[in-house]
N, C-alpha and C. Protein backbone atom coordinates (compact mmCIF):
# COMPACT_ATOMS: atom_id res chain seq x y z
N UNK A 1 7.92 -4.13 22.31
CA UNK A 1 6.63 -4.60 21.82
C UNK A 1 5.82 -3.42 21.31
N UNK A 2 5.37 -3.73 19.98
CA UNK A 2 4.43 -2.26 19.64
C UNK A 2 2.97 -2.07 20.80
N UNK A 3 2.62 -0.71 20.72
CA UNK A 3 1.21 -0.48 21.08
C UNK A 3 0.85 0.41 20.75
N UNK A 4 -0.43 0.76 21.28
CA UNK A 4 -1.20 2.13 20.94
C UNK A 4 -0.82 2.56 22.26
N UNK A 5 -0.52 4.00 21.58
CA UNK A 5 -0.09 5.10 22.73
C UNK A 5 -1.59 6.15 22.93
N UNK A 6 -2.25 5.97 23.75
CA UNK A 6 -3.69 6.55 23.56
C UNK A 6 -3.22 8.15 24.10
N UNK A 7 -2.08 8.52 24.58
CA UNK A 7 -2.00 9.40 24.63
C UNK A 7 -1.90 10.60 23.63
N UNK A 8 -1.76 10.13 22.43
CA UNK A 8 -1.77 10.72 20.91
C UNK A 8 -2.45 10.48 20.54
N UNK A 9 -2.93 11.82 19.56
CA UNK A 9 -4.46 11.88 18.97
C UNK A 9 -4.04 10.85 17.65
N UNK A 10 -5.30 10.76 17.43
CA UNK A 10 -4.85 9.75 15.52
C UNK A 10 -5.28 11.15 14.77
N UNK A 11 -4.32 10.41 13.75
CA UNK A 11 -3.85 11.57 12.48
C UNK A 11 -4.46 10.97 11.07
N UNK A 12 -5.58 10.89 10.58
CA UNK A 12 -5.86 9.98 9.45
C UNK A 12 -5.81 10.45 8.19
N UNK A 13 -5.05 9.54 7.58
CA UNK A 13 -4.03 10.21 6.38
C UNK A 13 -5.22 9.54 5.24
N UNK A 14 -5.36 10.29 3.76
CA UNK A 14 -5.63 10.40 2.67
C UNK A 14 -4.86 8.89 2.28
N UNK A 15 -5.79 8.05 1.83
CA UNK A 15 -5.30 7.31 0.96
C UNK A 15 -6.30 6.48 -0.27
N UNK A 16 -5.49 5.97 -1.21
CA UNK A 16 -5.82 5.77 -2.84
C UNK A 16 -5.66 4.67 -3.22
N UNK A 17 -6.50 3.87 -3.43
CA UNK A 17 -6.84 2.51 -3.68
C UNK A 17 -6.59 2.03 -5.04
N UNK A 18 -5.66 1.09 -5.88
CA UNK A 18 -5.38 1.03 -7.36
C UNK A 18 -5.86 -0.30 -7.55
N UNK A 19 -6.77 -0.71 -7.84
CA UNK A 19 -6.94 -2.35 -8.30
C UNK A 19 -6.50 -2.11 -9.40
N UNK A 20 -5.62 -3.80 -9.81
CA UNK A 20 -4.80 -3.89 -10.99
C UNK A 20 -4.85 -5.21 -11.36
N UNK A 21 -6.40 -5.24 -13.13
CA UNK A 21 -6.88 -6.55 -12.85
C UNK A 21 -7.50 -6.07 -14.83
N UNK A 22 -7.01 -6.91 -15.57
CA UNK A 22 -8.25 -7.04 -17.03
C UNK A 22 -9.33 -7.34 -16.74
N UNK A 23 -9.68 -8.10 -15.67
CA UNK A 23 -10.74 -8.41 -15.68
C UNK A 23 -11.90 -8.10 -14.66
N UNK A 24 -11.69 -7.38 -13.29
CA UNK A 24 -12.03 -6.78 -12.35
C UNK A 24 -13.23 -5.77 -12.79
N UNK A 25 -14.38 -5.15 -12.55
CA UNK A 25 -14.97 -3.63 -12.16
C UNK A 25 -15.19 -4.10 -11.34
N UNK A 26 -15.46 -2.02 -11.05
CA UNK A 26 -15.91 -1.63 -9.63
C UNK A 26 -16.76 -2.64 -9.02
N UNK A 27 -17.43 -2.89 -9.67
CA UNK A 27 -18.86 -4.08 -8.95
C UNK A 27 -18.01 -5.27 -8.24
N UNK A 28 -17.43 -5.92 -8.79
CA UNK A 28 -16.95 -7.19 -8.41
C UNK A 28 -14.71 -6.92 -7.62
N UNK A 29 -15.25 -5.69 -7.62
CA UNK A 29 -13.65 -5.70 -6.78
C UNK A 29 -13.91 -5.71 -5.57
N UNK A 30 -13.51 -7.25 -4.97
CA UNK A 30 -14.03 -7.79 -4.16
C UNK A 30 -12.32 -7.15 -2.94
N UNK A 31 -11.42 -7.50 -3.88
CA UNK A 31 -9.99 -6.87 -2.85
C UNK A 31 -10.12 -5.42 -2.31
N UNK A 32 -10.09 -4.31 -4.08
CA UNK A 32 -10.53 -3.20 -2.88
C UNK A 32 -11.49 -2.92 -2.35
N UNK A 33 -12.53 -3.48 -2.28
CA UNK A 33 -13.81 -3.60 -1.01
C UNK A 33 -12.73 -3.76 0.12
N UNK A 34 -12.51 -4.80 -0.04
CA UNK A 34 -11.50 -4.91 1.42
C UNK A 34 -11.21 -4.00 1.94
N UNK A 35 -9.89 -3.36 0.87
CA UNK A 35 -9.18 -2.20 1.45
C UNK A 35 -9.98 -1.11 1.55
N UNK A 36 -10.77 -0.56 1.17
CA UNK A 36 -11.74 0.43 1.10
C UNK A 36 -12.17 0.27 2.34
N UNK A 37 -12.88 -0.61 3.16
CA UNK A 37 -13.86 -0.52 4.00
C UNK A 37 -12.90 -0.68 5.48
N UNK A 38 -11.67 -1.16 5.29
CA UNK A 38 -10.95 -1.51 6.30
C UNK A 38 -10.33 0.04 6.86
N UNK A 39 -9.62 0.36 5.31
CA UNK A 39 -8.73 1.71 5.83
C UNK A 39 -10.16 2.76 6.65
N UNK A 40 -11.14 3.12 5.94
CA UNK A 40 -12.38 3.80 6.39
C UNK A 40 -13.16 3.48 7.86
N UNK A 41 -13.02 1.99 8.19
CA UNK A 41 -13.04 1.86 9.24
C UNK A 41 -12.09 2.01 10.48
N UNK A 42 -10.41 2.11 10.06
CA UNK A 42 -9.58 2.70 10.81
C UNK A 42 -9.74 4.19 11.11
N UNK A 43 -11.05 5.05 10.27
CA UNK A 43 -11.01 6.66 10.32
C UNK A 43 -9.43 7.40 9.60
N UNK A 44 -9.34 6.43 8.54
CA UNK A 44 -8.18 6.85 7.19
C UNK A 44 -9.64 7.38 6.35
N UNK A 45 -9.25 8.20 4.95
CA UNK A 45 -10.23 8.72 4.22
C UNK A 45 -9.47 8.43 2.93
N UNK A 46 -10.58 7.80 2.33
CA UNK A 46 -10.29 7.05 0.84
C UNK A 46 -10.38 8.29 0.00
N UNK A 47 -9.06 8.72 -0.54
CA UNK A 47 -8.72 10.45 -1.54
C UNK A 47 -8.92 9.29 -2.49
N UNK A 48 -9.10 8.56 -3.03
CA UNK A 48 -9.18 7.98 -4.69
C UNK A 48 -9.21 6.78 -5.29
N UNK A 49 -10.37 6.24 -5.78
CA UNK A 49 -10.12 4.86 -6.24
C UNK A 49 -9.92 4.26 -7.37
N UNK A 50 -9.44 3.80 -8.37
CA UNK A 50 -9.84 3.39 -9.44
C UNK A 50 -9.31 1.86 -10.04
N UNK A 51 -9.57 1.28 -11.45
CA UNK A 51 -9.07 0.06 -11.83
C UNK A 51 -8.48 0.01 -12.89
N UNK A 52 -7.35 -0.39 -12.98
CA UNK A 52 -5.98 -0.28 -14.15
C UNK A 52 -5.87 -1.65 -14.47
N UNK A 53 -5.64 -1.49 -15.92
CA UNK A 53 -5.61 -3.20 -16.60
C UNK A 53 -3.87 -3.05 -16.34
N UNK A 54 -3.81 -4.52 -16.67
CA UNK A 54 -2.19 -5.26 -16.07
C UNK A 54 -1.24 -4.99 -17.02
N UNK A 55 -1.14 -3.49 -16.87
CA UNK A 55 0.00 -2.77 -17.81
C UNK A 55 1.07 -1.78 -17.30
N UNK A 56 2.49 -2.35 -17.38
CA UNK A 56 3.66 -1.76 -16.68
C UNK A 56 3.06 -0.38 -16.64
N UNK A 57 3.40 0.36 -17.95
CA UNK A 57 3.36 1.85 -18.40
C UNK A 57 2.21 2.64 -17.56
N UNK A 58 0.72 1.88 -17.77
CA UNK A 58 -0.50 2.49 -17.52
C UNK A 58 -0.45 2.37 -15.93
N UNK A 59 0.08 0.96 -15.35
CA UNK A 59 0.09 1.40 -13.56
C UNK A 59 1.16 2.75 -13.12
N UNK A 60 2.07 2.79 -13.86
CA UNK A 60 3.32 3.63 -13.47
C UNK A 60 2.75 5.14 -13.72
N UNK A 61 1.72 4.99 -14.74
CA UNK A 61 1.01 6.36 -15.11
C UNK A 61 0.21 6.78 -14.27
N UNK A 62 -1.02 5.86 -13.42
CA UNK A 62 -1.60 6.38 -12.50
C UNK A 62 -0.96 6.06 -11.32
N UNK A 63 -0.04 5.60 -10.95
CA UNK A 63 1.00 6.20 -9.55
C UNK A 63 1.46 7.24 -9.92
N UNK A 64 2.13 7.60 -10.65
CA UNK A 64 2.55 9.28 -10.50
C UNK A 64 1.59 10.23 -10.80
N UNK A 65 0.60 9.97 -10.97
CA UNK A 65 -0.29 10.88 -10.68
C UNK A 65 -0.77 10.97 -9.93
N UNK A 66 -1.03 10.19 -9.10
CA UNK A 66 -1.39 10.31 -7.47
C UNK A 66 -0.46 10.52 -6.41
N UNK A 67 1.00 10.09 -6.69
CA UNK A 67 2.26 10.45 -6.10
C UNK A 67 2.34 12.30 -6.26
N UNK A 68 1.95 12.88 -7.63
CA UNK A 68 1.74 14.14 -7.46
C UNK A 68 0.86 14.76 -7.06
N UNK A 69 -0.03 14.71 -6.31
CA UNK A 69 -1.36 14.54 -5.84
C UNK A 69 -1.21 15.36 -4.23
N UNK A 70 -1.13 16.51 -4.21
CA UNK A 70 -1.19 16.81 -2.95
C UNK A 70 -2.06 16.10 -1.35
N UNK A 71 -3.29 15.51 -2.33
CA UNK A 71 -3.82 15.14 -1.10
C UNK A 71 -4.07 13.76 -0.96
N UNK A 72 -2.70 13.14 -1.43
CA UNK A 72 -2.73 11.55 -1.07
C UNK A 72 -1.42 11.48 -0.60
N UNK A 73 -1.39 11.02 0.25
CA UNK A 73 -1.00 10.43 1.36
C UNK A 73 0.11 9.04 1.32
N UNK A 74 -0.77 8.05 0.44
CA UNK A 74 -0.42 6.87 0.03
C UNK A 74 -1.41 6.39 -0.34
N UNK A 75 -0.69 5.66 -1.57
CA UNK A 75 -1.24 4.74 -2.50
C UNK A 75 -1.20 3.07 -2.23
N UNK A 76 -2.46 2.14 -2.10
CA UNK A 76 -2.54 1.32 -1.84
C UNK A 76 -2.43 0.48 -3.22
N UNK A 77 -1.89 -0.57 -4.04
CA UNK A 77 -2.19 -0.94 -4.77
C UNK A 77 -2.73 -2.66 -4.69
N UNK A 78 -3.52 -3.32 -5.14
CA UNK A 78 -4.09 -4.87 -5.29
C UNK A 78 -3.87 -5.39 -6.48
N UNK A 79 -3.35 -6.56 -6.60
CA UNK A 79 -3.47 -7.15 -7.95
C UNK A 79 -2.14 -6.97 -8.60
N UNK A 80 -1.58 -8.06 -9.64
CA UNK A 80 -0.29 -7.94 -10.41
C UNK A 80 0.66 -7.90 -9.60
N UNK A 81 0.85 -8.75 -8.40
CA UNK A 81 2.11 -8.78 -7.14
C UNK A 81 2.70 -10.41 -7.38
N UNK A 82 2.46 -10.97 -8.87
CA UNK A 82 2.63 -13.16 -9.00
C UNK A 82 3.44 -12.89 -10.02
N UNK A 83 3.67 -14.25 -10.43
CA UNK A 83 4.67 -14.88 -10.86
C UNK A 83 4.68 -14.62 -12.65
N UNK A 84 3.20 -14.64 -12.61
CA UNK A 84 2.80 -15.00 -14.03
C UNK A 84 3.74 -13.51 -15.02
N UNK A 85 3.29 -14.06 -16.62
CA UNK A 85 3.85 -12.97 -17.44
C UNK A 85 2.58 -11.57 -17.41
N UNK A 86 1.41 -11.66 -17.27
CA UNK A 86 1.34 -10.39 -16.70
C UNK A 86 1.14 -9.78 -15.66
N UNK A 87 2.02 -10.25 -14.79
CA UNK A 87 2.03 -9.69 -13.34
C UNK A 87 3.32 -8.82 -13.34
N UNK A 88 2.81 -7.35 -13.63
CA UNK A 88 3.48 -6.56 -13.35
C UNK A 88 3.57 -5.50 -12.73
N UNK A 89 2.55 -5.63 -11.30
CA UNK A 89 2.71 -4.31 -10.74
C UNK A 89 4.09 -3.99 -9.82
N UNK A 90 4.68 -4.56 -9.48
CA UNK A 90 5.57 -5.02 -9.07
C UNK A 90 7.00 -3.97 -9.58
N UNK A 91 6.88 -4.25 -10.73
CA UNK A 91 8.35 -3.36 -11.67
C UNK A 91 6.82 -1.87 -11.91
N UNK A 92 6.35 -1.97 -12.37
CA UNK A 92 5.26 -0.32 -11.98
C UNK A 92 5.81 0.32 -11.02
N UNK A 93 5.79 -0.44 -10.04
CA UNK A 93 6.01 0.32 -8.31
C UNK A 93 7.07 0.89 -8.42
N UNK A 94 8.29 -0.26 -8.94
CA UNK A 94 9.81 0.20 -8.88
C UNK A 94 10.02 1.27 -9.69
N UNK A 95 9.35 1.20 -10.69
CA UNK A 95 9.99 2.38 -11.83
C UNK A 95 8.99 3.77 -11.47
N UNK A 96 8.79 3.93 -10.10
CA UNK A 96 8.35 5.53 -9.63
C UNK A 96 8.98 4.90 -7.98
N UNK A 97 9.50 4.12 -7.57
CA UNK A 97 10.17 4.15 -6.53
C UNK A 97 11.21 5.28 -6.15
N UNK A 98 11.27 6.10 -5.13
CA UNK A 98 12.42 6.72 -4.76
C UNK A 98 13.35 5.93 -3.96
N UNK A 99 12.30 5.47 -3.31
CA UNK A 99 13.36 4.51 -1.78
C UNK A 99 12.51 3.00 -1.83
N UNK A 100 12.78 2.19 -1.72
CA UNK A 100 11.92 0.66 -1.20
C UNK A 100 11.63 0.70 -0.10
N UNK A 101 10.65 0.59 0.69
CA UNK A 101 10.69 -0.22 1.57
C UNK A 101 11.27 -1.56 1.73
N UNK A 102 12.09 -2.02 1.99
CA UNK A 102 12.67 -3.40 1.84
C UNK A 102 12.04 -4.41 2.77
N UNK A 103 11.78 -3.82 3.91
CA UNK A 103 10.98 -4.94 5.12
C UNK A 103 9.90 -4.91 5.17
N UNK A 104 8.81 -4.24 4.07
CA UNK A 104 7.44 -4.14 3.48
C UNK A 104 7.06 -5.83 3.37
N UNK A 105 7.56 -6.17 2.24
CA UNK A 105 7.92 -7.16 1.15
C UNK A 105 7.95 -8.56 2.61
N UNK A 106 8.86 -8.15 3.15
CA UNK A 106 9.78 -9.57 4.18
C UNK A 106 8.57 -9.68 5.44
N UNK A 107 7.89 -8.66 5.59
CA UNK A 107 7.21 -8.76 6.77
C UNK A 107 5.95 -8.94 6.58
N UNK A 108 5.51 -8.91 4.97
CA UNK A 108 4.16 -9.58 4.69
C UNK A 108 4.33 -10.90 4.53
N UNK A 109 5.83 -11.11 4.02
CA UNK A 109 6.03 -12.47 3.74
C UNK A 109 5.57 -13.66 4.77
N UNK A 110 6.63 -13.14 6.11
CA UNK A 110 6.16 -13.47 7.07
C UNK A 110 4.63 -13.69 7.97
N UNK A 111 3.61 -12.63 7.88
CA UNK A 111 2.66 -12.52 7.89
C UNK A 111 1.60 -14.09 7.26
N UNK A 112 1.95 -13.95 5.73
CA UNK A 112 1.39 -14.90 4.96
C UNK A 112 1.89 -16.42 5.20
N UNK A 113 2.97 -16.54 5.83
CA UNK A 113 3.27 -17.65 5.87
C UNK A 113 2.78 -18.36 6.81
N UNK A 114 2.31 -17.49 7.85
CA UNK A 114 1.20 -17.75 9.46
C UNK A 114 -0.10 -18.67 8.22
N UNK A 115 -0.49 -17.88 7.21
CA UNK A 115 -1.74 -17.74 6.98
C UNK A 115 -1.83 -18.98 5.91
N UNK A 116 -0.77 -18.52 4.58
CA UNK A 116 -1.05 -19.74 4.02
C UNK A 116 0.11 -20.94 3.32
N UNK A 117 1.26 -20.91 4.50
CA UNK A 117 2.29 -21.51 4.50
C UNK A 117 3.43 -21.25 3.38
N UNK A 118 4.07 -22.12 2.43
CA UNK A 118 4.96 -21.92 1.82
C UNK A 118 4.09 -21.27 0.26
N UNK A 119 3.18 -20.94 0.37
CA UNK A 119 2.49 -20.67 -1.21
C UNK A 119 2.81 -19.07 -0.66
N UNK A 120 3.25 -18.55 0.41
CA UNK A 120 3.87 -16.86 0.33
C UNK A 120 5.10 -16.89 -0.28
N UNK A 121 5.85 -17.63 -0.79
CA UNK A 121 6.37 -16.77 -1.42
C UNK A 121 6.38 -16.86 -3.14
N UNK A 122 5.22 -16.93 -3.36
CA UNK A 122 4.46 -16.68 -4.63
C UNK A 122 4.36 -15.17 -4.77
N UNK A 123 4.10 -14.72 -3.75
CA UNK A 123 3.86 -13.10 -3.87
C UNK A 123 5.21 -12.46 -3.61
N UNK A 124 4.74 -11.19 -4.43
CA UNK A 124 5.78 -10.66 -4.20
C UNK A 124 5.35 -8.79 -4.09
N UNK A 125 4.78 -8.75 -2.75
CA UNK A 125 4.38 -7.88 -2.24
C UNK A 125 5.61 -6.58 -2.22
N UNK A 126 5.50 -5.60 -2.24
CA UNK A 126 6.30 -4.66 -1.32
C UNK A 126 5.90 -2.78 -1.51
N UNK A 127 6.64 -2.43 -1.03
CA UNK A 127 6.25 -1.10 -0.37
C UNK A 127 7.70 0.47 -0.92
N UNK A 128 7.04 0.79 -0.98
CA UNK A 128 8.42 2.47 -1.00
C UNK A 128 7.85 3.95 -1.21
N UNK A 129 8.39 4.85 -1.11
CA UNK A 129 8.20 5.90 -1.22
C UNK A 129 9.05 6.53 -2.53
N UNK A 130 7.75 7.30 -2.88
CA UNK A 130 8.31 8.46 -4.13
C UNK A 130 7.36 9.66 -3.95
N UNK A 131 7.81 11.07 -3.82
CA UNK A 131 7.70 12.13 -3.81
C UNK A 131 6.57 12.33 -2.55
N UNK A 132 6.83 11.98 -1.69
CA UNK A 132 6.76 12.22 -0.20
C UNK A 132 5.57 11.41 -0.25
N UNK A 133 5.21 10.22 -0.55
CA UNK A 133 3.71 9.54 -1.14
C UNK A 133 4.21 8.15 -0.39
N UNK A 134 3.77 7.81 0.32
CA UNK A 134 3.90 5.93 0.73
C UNK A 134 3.16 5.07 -0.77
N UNK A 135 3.69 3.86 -0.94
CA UNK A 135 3.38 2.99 -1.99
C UNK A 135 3.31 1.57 -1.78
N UNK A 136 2.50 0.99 -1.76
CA UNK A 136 2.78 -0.51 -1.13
C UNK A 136 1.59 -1.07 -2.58
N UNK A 137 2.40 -2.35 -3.02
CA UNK A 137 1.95 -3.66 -3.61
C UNK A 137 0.97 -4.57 -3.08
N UNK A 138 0.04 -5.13 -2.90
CA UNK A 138 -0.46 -5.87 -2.02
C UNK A 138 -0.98 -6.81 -3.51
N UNK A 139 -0.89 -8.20 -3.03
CA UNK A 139 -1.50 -9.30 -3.76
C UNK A 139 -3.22 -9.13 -4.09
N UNK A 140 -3.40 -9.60 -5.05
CA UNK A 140 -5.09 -9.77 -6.00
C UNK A 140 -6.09 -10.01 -4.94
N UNK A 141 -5.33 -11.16 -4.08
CA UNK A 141 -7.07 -11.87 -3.16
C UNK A 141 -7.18 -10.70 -2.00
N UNK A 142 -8.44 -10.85 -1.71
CA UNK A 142 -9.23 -9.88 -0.81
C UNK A 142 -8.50 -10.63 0.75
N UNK A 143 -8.12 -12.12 0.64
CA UNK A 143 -7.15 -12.39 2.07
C UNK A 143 -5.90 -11.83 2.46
N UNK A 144 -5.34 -11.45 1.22
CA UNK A 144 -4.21 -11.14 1.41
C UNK A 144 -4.29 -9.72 1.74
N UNK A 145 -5.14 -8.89 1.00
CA UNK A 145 -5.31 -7.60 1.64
C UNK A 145 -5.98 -7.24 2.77
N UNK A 146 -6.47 -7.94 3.60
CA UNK A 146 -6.84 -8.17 4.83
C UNK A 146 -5.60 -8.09 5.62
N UNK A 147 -4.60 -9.13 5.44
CA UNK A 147 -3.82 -9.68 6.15
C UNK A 147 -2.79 -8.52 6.54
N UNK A 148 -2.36 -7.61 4.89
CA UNK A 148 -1.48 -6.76 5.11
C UNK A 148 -2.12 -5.64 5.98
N UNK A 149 -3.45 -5.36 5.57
CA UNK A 149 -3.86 -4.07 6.38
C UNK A 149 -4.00 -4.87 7.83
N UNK A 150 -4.36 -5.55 7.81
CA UNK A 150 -4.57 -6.29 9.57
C UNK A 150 -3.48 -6.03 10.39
N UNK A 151 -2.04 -6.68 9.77
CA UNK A 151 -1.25 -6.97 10.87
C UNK A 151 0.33 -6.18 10.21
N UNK A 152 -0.19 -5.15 9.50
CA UNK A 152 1.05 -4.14 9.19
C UNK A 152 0.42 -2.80 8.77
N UNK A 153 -0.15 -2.54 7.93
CA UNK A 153 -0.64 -1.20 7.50
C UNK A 153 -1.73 -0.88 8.82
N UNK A 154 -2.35 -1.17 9.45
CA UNK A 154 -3.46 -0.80 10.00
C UNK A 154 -2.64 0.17 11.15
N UNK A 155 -1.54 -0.48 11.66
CA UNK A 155 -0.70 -0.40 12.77
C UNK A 155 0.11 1.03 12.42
N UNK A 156 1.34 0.81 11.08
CA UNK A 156 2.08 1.69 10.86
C UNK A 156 1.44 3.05 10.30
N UNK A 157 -0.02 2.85 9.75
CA UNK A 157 -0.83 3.81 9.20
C UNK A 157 -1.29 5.30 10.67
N UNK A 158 -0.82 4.47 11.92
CA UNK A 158 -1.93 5.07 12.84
C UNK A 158 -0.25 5.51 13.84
N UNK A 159 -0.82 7.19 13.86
CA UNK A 159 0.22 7.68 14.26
C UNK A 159 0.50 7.42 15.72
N UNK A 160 -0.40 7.11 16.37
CA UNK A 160 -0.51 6.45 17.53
C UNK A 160 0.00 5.24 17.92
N UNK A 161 0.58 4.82 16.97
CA UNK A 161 1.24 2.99 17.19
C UNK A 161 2.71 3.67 17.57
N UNK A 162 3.50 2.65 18.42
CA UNK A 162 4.84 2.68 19.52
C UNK A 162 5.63 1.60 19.11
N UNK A 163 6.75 1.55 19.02
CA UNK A 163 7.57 2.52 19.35
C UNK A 163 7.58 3.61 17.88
N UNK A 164 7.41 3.23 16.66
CA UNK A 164 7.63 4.12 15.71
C UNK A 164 6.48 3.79 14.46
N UNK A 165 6.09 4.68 13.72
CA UNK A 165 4.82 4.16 12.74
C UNK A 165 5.46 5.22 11.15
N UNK A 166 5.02 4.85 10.36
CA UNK A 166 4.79 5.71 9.41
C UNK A 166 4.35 6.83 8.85
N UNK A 167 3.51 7.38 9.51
CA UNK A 167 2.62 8.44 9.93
C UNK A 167 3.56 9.80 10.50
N UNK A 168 4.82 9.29 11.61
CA UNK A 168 5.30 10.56 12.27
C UNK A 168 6.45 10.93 11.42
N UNK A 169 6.89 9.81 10.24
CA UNK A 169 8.35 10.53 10.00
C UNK A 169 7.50 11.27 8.07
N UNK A 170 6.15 11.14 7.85
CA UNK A 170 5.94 11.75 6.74
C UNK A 170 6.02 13.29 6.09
N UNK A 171 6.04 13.70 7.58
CA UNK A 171 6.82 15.35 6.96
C UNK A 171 7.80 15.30 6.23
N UNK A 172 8.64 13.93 6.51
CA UNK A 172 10.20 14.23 6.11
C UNK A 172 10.79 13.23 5.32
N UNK A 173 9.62 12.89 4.37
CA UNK A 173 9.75 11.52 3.24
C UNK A 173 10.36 12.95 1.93
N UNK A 174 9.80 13.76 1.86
CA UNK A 174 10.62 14.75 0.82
C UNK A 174 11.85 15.62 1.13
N UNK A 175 12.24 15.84 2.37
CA UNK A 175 12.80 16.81 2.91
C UNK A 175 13.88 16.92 2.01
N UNK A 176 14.69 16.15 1.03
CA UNK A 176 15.73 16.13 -0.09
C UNK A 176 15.48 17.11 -0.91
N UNK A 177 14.17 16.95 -1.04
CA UNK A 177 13.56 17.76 -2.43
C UNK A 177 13.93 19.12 -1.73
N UNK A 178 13.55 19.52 -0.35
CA UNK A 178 13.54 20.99 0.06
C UNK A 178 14.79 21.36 0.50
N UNK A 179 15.83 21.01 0.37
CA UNK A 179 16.86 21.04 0.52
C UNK A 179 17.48 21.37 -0.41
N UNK A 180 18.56 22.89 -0.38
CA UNK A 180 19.23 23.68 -1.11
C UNK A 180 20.36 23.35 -1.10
């Protein structure tokens, strides 16, 4: 069963918020409000926010720039995770993916299906790493990004969660690269 191990200090990692919306500003981004105020209230520190219209090339452009980004951590992204023809953050993610998360994707699924039955698998959430940077998809509505930071990111974000979190193996998301 997971827990908090209070015997370990928390470690609060840099992270970068991408709303991905034509029609979204800052004013009315009601999702990353969400994520913004949630990760900040875990004592995570928001390294970067901004809003990208629903374009393969232009999301893939500002992930690797924040993937090269010494002081991010991970990139949160909202928006362009459906079905429709421009929902494409999804193939964005993949085409700067190094590794998938594969049980990102399956365990929000799960999550959402508590929440809003068989309309999860409309989304198509998921998660991976490229150049030692965590990356996760999260759906448009401000519920759904609740849900993921609630009952998966909030947890694996905090180096203090048991038996294993995300946080302790990030020294060694590049270690390939340093390797001769």
């Amino acid at each position: 069963m997971s827990r908090i191990d209070e015997s370990r200090d928390f470690i609060p990692v840099r992270i970068a918020v991408l709303t991905v919306s034509d029609t979204r500003q800052t004013d009315d981004d009601r999702s990353g409000d969400t994520l913004v105020a949630r990760l900040e209230g875990a004592g995570h520190i928001l390294a970067a926010r901004t809003i990208v219209q629903d374009n393969r090339a232009d999301i893939a452009a500002q992930l690797r720039t924040w993937v090269s980004d010494p002081q991010i951590d991970v990139i949160i992204s909202t928006g362009g995770t459906g079905l429709t023809g421009r929902d494409v953050t999804v193939e964005a993610h993949r085409d700067v993916y190094e590794k998938e998360i594969d049980a990102f994707g399956v365990v929000f699924t799960h999550v959402s299906m508590a929440k809003i039955g068989t309309s999860a698998v409309q989304s198509r959430a998921t998660g991976g790493v490229a150049g030692g940077t965590y990356l996760f998809a999260l759906p448009g509505s401000p519920g759904a990004c609740k849900d993921a930071w609630d009952d998966i990111l909030s947890m694996q974000l905090d180096y203090r969660h048991r038996p294993c979190n995300f946080v302790e193996i990030m020294p060694r998301l590049d270690e390939h690269q340093r390797r001769k």
